[in-house]
Protein backbone atom coordinates (compact mmCIF):
# COMPACT_ATOMS: atom_id res chain seq x y z
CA UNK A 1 0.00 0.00 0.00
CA UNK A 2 3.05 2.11 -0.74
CA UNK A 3 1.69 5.37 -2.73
CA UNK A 4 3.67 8.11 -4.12
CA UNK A 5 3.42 12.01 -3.07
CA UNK A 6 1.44 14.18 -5.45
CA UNK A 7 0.45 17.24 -5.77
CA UNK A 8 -3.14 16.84 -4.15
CA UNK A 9 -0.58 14.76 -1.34
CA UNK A 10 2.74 16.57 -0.63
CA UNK A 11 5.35 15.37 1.21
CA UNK A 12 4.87 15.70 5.30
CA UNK A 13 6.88 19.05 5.87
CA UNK A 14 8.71 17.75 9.38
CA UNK A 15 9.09 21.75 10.64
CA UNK A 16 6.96 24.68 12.17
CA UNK A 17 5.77 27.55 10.57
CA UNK A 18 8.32 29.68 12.12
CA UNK A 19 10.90 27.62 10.65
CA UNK A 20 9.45 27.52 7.17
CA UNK A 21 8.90 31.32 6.81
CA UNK A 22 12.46 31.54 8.26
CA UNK A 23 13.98 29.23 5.82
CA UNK A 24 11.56 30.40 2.67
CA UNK A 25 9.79 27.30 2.61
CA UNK A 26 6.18 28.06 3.47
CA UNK A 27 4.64 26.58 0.05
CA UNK A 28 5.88 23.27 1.38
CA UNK A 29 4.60 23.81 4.43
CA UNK A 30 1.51 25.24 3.80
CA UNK A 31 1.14 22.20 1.57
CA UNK A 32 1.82 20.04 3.86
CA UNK A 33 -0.75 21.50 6.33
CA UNK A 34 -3.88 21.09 3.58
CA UNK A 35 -2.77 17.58 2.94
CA UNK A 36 -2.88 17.01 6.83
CA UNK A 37 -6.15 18.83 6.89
CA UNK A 38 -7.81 17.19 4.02
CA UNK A 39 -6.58 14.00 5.18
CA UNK A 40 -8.21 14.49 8.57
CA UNK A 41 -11.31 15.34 7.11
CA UNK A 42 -11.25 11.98 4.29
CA UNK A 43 -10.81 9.88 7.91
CA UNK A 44 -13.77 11.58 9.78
CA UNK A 45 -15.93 10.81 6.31
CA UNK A 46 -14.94 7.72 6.08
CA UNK A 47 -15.84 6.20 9.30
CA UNK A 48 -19.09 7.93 8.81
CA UNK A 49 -19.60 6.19 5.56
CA UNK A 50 -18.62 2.84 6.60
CA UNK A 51 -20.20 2.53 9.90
CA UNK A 52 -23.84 1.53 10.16
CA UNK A 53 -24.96 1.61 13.35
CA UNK A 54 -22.92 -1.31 15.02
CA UNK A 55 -19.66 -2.12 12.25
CA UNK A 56 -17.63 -0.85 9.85
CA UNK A 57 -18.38 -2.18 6.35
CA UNK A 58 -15.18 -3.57 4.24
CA UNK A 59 -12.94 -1.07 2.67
CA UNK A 60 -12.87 1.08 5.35
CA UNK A 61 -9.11 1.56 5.29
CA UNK A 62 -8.48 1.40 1.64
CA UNK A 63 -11.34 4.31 1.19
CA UNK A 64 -8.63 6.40 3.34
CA UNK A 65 -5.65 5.30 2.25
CA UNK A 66 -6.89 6.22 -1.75
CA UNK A 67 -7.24 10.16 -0.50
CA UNK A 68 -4.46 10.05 2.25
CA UNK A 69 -0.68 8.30 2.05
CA UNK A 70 -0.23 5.99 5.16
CA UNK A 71 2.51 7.87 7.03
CA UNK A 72 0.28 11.12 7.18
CA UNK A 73 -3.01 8.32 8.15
CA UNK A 74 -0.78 7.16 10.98
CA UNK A 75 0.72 10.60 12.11
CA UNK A 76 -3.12 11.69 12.58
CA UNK A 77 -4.03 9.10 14.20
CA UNK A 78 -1.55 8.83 16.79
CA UNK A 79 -1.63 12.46 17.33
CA UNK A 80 -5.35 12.00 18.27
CA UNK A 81 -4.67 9.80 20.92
CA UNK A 82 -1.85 11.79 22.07
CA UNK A 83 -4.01 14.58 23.15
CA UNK A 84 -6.70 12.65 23.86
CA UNK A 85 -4.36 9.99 26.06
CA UNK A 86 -7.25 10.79 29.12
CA UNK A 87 -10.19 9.12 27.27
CA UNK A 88 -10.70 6.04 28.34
CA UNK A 89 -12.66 4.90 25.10
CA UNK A 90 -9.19 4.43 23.38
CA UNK A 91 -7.52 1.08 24.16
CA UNK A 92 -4.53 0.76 26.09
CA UNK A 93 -2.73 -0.97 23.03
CA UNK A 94 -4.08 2.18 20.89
CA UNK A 95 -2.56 4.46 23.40
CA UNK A 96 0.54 2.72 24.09
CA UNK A 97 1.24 2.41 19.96
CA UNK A 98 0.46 6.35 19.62
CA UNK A 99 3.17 7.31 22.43
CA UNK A 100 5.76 5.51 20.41
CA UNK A 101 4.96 7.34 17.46
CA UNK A 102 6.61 10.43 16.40
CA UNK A 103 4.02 12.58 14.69
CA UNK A 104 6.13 15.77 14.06
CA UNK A 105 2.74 17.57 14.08
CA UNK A 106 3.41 20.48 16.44
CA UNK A 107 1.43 23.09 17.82
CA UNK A 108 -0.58 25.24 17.39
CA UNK A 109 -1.05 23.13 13.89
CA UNK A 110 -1.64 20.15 15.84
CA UNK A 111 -4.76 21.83 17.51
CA UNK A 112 -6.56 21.95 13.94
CA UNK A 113 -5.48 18.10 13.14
CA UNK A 114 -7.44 16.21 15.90
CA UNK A 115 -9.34 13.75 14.30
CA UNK A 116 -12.81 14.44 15.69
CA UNK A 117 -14.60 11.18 15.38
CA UNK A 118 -16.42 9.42 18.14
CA UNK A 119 -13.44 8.05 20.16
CA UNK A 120 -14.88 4.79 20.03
CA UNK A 121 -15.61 4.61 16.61
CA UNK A 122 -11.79 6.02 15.53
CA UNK A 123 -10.48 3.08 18.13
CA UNK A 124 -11.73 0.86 16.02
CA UNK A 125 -10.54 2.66 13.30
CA UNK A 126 -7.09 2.84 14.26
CA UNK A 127 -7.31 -1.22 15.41
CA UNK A 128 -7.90 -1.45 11.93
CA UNK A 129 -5.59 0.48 10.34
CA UNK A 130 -2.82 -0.76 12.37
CA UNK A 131 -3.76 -4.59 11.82
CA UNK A 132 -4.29 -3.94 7.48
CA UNK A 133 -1.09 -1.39 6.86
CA UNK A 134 1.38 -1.53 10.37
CA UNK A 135 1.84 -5.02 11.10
CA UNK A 136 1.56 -6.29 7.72
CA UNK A 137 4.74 -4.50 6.65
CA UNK A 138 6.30 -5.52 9.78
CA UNK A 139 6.06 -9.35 9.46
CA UNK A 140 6.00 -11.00 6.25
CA UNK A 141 4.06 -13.85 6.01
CA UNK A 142 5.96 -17.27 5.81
CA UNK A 143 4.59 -20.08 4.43
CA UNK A 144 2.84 -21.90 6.53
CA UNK A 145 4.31 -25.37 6.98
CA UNK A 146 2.42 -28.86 6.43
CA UNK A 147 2.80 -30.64 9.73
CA UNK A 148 2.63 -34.45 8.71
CA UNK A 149 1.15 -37.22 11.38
CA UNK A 150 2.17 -40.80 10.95
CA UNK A 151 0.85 -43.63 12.46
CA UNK A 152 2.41 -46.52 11.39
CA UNK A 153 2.89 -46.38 8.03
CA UNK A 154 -0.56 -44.81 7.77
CA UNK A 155 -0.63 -40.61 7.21
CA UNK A 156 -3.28 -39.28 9.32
């Protein structure tokens, strides 16, 4: 699920405002900042789309990654449970994976970035996201191996 930066989705502009005026590189922050934006706002439509009442319908996380690229999905998403490390409808594997994230969002950006779903809802989000895009490109599957039982000379 690898996707390429376009113009619609910049790169993620790792500095502060300050620095980018300072260094003449607000365009690529300021571009940065509407990808973030837009990106929160494709996440907070899609759960609304794909929820019904009780689950999320398939394609959830593919319907975000098509409008977002994963890095800026997952810098979101931790920095919501950052700030929001207090609400208990986040799950303490959800909180504990967002504290060992690095966002880079910083403030007072950040305080427009906050994806504002129901927390429950966006835990469930994030439990899928992080099962479909993080592990998977942690652990590649192995084969699985064909266990053989013998008794005798008979295979079981």
């Amino acid at each position: 699920m690898t996707q390429k930066n376009t113009a619609k989705d910049p790169p993620i502009y790792p500095h502060t405002a300050r620095y980018a005026i300072e260094h003449g590189e607000k365009e690529a922050y300021f571009a940065s900042k509407n990808a973030y934006e837009d990106c929160k706002n494709a996440i907070e439509e899609s759960i609304n789309r794909h929820h019904d009442g009780f689950t999320f319908s398939d394609g959830l996380v593919e319907d975000v990654l098509s409008k977002c690229n994963v890095e800026r999905v997952k810098n979101l998403l931790a920095y919501t449970v950052q700030k929001k490390e207090w609400d208990g409808r986040f799950s303490h594997s959800n909180k504990a994976w967002a504290r060992s994230v690095q966002t880079g969002i910083s403030e007072p950006l950040g305080a427009y970035l906050t994806v504002e779903s129901h927390p429950a809802l966006l835990d469930g989000f994030i439990n899928l996201f992080r099962h479909k895009v993080l592990e998977q490109k942690k652990e590649p599957k192995a084969p699985a191996k064909k266990h053989r039982e013998r008794d005798g000379d008979i295979e079981l």
